[in-house]
C-alpha atoms as a PDB file:
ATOM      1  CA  UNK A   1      94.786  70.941  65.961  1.00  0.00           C
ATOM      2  CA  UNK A   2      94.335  74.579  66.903  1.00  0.00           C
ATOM      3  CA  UNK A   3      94.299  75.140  70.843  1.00  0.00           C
ATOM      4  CA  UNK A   4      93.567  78.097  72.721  1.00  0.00           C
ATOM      5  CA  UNK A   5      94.016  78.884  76.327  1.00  0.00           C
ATOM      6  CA  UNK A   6      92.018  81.066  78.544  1.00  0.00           C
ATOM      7  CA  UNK A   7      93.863  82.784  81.232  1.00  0.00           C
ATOM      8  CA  UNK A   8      97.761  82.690  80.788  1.00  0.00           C
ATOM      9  CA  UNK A   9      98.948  82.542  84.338  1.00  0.00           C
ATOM     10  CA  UNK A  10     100.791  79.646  86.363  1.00  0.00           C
ATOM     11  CA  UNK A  11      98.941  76.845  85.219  1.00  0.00           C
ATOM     12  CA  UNK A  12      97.644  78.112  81.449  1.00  0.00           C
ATOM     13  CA  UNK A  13     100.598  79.345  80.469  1.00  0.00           C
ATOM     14  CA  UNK A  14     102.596  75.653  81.059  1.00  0.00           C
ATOM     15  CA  UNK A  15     100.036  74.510  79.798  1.00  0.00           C
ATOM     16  CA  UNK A  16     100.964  76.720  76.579  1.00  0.00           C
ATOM     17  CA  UNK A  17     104.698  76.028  76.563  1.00  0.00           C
ATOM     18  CA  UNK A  18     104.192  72.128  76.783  1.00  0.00           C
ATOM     19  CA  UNK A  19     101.548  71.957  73.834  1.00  0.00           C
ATOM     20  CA  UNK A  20     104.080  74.381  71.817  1.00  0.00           C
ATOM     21  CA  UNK A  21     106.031  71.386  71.520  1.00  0.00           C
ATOM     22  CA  UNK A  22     103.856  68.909  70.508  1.00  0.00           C
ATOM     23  CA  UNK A  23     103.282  68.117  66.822  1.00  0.00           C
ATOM     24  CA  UNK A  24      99.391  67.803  66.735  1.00  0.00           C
ATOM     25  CA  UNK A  25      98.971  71.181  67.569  1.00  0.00           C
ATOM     26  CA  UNK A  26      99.139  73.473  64.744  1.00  0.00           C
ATOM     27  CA  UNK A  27      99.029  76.850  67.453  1.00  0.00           C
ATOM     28  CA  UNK A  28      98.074  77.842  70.380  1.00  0.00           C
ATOM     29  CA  UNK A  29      96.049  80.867  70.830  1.00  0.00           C
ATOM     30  CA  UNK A  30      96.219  83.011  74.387  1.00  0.00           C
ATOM     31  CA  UNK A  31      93.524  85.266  75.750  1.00  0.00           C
ATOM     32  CA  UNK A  32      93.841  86.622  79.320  1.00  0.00           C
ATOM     33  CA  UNK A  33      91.455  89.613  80.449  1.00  0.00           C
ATOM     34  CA  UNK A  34      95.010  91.167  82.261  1.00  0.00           C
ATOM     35  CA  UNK A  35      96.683  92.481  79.278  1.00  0.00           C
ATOM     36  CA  UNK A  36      99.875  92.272  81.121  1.00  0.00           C
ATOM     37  CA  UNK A  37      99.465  89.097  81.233  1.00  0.00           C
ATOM     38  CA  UNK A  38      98.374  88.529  77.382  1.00  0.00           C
ATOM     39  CA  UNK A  39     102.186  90.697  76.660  1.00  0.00           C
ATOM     40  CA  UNK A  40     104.079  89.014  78.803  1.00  0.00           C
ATOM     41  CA  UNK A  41     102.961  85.352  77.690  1.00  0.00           C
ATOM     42  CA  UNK A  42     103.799  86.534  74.031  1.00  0.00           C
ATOM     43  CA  UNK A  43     106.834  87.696  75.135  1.00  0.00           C
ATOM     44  CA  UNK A  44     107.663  84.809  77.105  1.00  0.00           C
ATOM     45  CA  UNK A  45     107.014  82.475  74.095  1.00  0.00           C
ATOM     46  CA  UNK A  46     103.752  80.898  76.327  1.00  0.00           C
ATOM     47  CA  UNK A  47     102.294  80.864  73.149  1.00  0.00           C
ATOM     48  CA  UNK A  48     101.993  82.013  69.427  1.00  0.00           C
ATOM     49  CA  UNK A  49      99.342  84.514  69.240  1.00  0.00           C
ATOM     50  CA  UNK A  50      97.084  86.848  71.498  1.00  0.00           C
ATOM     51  CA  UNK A  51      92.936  86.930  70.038  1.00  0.00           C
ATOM     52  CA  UNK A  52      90.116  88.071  71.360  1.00  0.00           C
ATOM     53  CA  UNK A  53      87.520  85.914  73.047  1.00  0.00           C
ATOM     54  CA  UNK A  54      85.174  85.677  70.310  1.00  0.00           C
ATOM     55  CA  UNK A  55      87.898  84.792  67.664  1.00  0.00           C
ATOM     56  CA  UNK A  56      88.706  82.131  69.483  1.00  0.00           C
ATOM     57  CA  UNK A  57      85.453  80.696  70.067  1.00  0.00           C
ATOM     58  CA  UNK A  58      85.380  80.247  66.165  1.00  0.00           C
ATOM     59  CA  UNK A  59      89.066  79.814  65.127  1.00  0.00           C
ATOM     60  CA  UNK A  60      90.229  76.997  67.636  1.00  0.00           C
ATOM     61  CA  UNK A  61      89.358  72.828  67.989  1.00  0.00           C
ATOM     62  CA  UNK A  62      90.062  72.933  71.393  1.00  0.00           C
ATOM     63  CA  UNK A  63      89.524  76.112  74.209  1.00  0.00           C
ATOM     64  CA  UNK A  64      90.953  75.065  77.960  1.00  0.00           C
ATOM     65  CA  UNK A  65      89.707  77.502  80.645  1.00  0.00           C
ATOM     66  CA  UNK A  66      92.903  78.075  83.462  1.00  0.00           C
ATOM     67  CA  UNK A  67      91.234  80.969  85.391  1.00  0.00           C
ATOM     68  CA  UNK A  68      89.887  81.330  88.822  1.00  0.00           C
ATOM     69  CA  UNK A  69      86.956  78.445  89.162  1.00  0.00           C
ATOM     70  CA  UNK A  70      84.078  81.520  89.644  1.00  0.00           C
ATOM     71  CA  UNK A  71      85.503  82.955  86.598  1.00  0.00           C
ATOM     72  CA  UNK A  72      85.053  79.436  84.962  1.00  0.00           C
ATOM     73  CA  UNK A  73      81.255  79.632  85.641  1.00  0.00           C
ATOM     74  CA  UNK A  74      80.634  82.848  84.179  1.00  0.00           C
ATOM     75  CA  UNK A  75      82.971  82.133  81.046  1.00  0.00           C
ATOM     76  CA  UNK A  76      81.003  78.902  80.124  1.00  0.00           C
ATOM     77  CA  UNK A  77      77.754  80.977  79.607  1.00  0.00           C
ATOM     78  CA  UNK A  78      79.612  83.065  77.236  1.00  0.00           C
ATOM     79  CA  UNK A  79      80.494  79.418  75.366  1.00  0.00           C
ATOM     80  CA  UNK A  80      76.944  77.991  73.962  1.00  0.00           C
ATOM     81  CA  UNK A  81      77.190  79.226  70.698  1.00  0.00           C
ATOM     82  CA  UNK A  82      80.763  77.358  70.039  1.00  0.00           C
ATOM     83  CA  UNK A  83      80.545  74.669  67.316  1.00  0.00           C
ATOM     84  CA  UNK A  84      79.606  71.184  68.040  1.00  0.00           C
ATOM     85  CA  UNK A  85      83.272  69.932  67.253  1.00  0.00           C
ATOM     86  CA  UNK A  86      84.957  72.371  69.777  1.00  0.00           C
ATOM     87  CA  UNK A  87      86.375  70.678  73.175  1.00  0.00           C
ATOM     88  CA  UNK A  88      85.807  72.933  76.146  1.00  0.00           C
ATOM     89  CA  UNK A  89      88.079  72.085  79.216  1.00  0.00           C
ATOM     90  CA  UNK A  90      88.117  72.835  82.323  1.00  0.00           C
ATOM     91  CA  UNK A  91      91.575  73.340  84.454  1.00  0.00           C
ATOM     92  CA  UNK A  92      89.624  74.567  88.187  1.00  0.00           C
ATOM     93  CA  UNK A  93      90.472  72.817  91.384  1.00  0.00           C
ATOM     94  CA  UNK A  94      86.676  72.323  92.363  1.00  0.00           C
ATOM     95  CA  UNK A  95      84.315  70.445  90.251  1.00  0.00           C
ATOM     96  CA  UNK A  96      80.702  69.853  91.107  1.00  0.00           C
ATOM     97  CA  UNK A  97      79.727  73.698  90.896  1.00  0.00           C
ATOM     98  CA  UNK A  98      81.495  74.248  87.701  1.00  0.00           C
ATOM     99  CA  UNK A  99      79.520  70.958  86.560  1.00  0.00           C
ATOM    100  CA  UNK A 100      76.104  71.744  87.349  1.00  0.00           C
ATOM    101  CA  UNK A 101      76.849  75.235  86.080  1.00  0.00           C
ATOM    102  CA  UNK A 102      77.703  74.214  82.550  1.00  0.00           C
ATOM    103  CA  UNK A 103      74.719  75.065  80.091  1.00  0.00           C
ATOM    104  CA  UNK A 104      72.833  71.938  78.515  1.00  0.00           C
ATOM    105  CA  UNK A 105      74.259  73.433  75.162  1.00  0.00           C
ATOM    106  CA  UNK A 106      77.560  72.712  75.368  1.00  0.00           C
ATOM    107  CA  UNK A 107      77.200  69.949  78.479  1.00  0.00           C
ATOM    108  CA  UNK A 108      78.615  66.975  75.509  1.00  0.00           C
ATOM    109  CA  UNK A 109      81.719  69.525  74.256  1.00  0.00           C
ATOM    110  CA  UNK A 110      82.592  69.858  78.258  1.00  0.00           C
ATOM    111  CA  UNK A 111      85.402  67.968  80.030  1.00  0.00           C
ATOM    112  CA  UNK A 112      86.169  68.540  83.534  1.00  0.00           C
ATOM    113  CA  UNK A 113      89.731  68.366  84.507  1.00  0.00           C
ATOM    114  CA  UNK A 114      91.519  69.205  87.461  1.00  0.00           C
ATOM    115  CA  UNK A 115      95.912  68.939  86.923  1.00  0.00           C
ATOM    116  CA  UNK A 116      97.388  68.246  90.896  1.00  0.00           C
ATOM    117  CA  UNK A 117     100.014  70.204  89.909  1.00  0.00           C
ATOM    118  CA  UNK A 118     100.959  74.239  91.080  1.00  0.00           C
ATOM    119  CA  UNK A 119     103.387  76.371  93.219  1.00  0.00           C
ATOM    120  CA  UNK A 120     102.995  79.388  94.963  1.00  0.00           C
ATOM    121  CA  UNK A 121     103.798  81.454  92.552  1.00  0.00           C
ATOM    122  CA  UNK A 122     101.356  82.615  90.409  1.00  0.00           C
ATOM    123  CA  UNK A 123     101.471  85.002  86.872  1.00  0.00           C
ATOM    124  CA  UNK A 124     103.200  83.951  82.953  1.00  0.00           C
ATOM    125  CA  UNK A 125     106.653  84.789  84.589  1.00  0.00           C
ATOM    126  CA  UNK A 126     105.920  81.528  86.837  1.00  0.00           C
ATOM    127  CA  UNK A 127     104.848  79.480  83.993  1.00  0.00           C
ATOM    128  CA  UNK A 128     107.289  77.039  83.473  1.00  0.00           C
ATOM    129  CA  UNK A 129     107.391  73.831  80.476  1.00  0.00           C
ATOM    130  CA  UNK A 130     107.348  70.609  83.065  1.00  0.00           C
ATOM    131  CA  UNK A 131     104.862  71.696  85.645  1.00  0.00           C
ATOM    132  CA  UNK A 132     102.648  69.383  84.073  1.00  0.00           C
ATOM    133  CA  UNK A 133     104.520  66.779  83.181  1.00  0.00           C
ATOM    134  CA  UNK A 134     104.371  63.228  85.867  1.00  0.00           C
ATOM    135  CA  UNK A 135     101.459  65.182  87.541  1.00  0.00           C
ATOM    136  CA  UNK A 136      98.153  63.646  87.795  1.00  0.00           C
ATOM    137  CA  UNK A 137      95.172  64.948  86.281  1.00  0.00           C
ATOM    138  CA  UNK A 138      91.375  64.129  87.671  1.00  0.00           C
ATOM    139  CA  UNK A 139      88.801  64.142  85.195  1.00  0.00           C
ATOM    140  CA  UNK A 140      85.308  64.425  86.413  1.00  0.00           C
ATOM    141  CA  UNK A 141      81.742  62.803  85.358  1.00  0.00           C
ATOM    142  CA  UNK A 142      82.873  61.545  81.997  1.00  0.00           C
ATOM    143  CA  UNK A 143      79.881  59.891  81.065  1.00  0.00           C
ATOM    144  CA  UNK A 144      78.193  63.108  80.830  1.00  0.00           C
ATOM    145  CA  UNK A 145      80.716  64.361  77.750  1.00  0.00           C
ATOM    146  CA  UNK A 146      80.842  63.213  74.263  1.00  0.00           C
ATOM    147  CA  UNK A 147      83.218  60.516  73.346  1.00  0.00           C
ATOM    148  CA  UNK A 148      85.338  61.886  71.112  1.00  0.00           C
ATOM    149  CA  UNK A 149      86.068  65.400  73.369  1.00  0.00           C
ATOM    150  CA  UNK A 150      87.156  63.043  76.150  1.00  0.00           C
ATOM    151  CA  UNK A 151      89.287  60.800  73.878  1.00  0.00           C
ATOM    152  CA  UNK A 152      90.738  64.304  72.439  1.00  0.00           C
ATOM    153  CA  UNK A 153      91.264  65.728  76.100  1.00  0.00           C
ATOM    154  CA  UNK A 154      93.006  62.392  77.068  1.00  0.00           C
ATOM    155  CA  UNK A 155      95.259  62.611  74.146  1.00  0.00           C
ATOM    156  CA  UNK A 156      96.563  66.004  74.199  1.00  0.00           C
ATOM    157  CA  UNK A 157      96.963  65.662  78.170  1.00  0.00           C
ATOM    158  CA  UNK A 158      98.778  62.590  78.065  1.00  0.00           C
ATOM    159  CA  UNK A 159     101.064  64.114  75.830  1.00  0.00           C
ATOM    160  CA  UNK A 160     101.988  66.193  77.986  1.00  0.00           C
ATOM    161  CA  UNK A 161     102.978  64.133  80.220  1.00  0.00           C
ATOM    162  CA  UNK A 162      99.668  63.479  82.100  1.00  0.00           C
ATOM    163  CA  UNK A 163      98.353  60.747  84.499  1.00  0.00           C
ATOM    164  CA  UNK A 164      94.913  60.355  83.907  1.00  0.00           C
ATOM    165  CA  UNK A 165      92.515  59.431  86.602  1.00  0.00           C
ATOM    166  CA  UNK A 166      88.623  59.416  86.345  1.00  0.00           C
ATOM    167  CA  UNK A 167      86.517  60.296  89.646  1.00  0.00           C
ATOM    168  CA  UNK A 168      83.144  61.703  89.867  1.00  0.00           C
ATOM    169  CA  UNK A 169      82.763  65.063  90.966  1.00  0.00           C
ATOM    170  CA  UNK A 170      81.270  64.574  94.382  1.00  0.00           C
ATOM    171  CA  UNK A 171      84.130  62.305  95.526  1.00  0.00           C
ATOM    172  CA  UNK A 172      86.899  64.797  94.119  1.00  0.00           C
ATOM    173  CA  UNK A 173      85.409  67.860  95.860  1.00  0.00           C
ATOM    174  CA  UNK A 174      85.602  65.648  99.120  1.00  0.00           C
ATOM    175  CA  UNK A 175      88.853  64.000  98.584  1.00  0.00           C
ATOM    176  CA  UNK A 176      90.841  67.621  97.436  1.00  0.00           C
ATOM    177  CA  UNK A 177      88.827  69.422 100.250  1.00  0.00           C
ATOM    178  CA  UNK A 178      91.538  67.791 102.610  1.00  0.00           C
ATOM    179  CA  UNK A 179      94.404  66.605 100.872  1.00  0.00           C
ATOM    180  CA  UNK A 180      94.752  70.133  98.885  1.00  0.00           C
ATOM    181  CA  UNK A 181      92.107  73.010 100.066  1.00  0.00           C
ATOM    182  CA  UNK A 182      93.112  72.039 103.854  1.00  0.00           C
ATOM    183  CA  UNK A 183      96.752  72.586 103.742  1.00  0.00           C
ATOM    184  CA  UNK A 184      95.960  76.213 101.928  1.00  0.00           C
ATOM    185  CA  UNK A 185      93.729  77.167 104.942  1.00  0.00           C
ATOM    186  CA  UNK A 186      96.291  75.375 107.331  1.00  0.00           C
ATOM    187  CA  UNK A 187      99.112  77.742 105.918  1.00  0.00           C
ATOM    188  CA  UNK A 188      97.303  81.149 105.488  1.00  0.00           C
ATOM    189  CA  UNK A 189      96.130  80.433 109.362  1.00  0.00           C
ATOM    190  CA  UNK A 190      99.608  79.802 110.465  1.00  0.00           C
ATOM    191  CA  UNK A 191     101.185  82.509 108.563  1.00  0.00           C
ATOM    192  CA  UNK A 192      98.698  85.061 109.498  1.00  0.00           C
ATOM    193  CA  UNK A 193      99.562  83.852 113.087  1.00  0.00           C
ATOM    194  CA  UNK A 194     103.030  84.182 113.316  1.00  0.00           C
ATOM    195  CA  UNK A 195     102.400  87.557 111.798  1.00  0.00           C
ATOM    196  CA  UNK A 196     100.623  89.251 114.684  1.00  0.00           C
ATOM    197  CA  UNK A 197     102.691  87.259 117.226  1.00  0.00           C
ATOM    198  CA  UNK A 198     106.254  87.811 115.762  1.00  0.00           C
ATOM    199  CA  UNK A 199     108.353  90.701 114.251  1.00  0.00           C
ATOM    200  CA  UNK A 200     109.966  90.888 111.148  1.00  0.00           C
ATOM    201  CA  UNK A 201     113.716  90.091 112.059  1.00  0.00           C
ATOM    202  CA  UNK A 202     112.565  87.093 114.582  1.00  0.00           C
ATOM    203  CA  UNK A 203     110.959  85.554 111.465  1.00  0.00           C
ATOM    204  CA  UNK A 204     114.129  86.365 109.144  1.00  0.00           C
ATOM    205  CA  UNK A 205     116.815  84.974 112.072  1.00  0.00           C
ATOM    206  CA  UNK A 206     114.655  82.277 112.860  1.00  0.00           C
ATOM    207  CA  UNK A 207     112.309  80.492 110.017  1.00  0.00           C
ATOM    208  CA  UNK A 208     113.811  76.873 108.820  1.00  0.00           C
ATOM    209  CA  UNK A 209     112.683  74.566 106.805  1.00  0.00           C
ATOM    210  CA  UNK A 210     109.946  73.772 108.699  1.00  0.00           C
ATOM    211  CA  UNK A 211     107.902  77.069 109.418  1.00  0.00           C
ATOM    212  CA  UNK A 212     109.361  78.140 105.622  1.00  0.00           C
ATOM    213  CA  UNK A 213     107.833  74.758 104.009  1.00  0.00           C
ATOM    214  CA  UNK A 214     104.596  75.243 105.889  1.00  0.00           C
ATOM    215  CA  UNK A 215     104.085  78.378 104.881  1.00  0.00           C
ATOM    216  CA  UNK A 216     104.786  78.841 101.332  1.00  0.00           C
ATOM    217  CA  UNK A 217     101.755  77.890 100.031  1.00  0.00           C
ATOM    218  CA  UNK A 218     100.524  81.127 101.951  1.00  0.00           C
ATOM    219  CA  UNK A 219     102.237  83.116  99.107  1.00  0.00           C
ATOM    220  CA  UNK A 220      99.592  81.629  96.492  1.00  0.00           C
ATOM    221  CA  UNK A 221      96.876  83.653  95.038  1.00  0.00           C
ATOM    222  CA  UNK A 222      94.056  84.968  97.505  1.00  0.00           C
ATOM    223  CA  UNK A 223      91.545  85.396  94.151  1.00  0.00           C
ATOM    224  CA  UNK A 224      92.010  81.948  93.062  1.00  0.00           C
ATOM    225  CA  UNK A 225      92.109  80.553  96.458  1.00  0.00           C
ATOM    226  CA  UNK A 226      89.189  82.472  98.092  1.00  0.00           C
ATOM    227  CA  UNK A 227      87.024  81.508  95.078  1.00  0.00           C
ATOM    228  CA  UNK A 228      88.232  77.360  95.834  1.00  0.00           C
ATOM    229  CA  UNK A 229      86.790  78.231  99.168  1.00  0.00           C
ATOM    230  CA  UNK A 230      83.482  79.642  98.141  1.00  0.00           C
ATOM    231  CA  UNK A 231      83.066  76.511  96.000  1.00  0.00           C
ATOM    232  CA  UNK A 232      84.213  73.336  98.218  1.00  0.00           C
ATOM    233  CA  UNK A 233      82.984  75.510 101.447  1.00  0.00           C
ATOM    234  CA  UNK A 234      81.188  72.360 102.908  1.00  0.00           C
ATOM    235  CA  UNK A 235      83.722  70.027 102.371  1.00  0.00           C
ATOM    236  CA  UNK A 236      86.542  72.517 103.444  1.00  0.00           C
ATOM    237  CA  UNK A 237      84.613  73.307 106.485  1.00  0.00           C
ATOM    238  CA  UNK A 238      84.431  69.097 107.441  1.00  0.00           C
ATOM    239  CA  UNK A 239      88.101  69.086 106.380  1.00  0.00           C
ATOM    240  CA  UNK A 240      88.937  71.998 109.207  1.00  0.00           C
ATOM    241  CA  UNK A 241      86.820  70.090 111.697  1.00  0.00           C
ATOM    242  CA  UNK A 242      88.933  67.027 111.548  1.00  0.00           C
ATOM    243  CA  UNK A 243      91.934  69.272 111.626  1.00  0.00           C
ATOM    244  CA  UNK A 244      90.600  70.695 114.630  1.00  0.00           C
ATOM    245  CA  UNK A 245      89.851  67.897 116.424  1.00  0.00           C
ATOM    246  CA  UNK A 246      93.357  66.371 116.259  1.00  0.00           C
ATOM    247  CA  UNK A 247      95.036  69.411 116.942  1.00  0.00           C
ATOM    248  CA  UNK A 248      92.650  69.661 120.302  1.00  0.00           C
ATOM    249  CA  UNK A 249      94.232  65.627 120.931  1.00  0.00           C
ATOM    250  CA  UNK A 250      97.871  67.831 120.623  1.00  0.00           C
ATOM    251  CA  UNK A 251      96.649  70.337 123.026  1.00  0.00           C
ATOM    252  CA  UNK A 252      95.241  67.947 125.465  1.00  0.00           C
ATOM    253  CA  UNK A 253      98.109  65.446 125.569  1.00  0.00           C
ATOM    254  CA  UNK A 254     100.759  68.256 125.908  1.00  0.00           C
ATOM    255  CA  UNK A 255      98.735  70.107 128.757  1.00  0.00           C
ATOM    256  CA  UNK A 256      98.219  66.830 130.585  1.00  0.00           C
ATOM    257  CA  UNK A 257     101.922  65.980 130.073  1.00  0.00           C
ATOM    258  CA  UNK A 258     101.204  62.325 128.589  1.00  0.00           C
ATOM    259  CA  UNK A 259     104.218  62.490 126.392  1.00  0.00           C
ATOM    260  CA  UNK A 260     103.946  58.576 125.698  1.00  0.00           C
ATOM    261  CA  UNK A 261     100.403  58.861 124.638  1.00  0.00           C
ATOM    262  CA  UNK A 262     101.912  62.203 122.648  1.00  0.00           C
ATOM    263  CA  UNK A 263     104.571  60.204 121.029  1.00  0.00           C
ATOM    264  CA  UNK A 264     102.083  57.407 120.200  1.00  0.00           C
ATOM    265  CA  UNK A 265     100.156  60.190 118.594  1.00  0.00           C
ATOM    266  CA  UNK A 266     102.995  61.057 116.619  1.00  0.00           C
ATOM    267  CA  UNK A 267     103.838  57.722 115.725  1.00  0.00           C
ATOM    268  CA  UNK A 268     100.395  56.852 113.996  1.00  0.00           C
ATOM    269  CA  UNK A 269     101.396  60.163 111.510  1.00  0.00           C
ATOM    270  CA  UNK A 270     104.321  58.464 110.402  1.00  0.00           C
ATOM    271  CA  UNK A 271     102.627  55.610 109.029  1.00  0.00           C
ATOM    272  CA  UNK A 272     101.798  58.935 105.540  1.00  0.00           C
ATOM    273  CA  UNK A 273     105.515  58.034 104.927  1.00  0.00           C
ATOM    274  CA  UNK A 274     104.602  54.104 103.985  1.00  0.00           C
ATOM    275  CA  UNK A 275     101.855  55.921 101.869  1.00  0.00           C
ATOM    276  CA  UNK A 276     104.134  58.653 100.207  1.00  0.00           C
END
C-alpha cells in the first residue's frame, strides 16, 4: 500500500516513522505547505519521499490529513476528484465540523479519526516513532464511510499500535471539549497569569512540578489550538462554565474559612485516581 501524509509535524510525522516500519506499506509520501518542514522530515527519515499535492492525490491508496482542523476543511474540497479506491483520513481533534464539511463526493472514501495522543512540542524535530503506539484513537460516524476504507483505516492504525474506539461525532466534540480542549484553555489562562503577576527569576527559583506540569501544555501550538477553539467553541465554552463554577466553590470555601467543607471538596477529586 502506498500512504501519504499531509502535514509532517508532531503528529504526521510519527505517524510517518511508525508506518515506515510496517510491511504493508510499500512508501510513504510527505507533503507539508512549510517547506522546512517537507526538508526536515526527509532529513529526519519521517518518510521516503516529498510530492506535490496533486501527485499524491493520484499516486497513493491511502492520504491522512495531520494539519490544523480549519486547514482540514479547506483541504477536503481540494480532494473530490481522488479515485474511488483512495482512503481519506482525518487526524483533527474536533469532528462534527470537519464532518459536515466533507463534500458528498468523497463522503464514502472519508474516515474520521482523532489519535489521544500529543505533547507540547510541535514541528518534524518532535516527531518521534511510539507517540502513537498504546494511544487510543476515536473514530467518528462510521456508518457514513464505505466498508472497506474503515476496515483499511482500522488495519493500518492498529498496526501501529492503535486502540480503536468508535463514537459519533456529537458525543466526541462534547466529551474532548473537557477532558482535552479544557485543560489547554486551563493552562494558557494560568500561564498567561503568572506572567503579568510574576517576574522572570521568581518563576525560574520557584516553579515545581506542579505549576511546571500545569503549564506545559501552554507551550503547544496557538494555530492548531486556536483553530480547536473556533471549532468545539460551544462545547469549550460549557466546559469553562463548569470549570468556573467549581473554582467559585474554591473561592467561597477558602474566603469563608470552611476548611472541612474545603477538604471534603478536595476529597471528592480524589476519587479521578480510582478512575485513572
Amino acid at each position: 500500500m502506498k500512504v501519504g501524509i499531509i502535514g509532517l509535524g508532531l503528529i504526521g510525522g510519527s505517524l510517518g516513522l511508525a508506518l515506515r516500519d510496517m510491511k504493508l506499506i510499500s512508501s510513504v509520501s510527505g507533503y507539508d505547505l512549510n517547506e522546512q518542514n517537507q526538508c526536515d522530515a526527509l532529513k529526519l527519515g519521517l518518510v521516503d519521499e516529498i510530492i506535490g499535492f496533486e501527485e499524491m492525490k493520484n499516486k497513493c491508496d491511502m492520504i491522512f490529513l495531520a494539519i490544523p482542523v480549519e486547514a482540514i476543511v479547506k483541504t477536503l474540497q481540494n480532494l473530490k476528484d481522488i479515485p474511488k479506491s483512495t482512503t481519506i483520513v482525518d487526524l483533527g481533534s474536533t469532528k462534527e465540523q470537519i464532518l459536515a464539511s466533507c463534500p458528498q463526493e468523497i463522503r464514502e472514501n472519508f474516515v474520521a479519526a482523532h489519535p489521544m495522543a500529543g505533547t507540547e512540542n510541535s514541528g518534524p524535530k518532535a516527531a518521534f516513532k511510539t507517540l502513537l503506539n498504546g494511544a487510543v484513537v476515536v473514530i467518528c460516524d462510521d456508518k457514513n464511510a464505505g466498508e472497506t476504507h474503515i476496515k483499511k483505516t482500522v488495519e493500518i492504525l492498529s498496526h501501529a499500535g492503535m486502540k480503536i474506539v468508535f463514537m459519533n461525532s456529537k458525543s466526541h466534540d462534547h466529551h474532548v471539549g473537557i477532558i482535552s480542549h479544557l485543560p489547554h484553555a486551563i493552562s494558557f489562562s494560568l500561564v498567561n497569569a503568572t506572567l503579568k503577576e510574576e517576574d522572570k527569576r521568581n518563576i525560574l527559583l520557584l516553579a515545581g512540578g506542579s505549576f511546571s506540569g500545569m503549564a506545559r501544555i501552554a507551550k503547544s501550538s496557538p494555530d492548531m489550538w486556536c483553530d480547536i477553539f473556533k471549532q468545539n467553541k460551544d462545547n469549550l465554552l460549557s466546559a469553562i462554565n463548569s470549570f468556573q463554577s467549581e473554582l467559585e466553590i474554591c473561592k467561597d470555601l477558602i474566603k469563608n474559612e470552611k476548611w472541612s467543607e474545603l477538604k471534603e471538596w478536595m476529597e471528592s477529586a480524589r476519587k479521578l485516581r480510582e478512575i485513572l
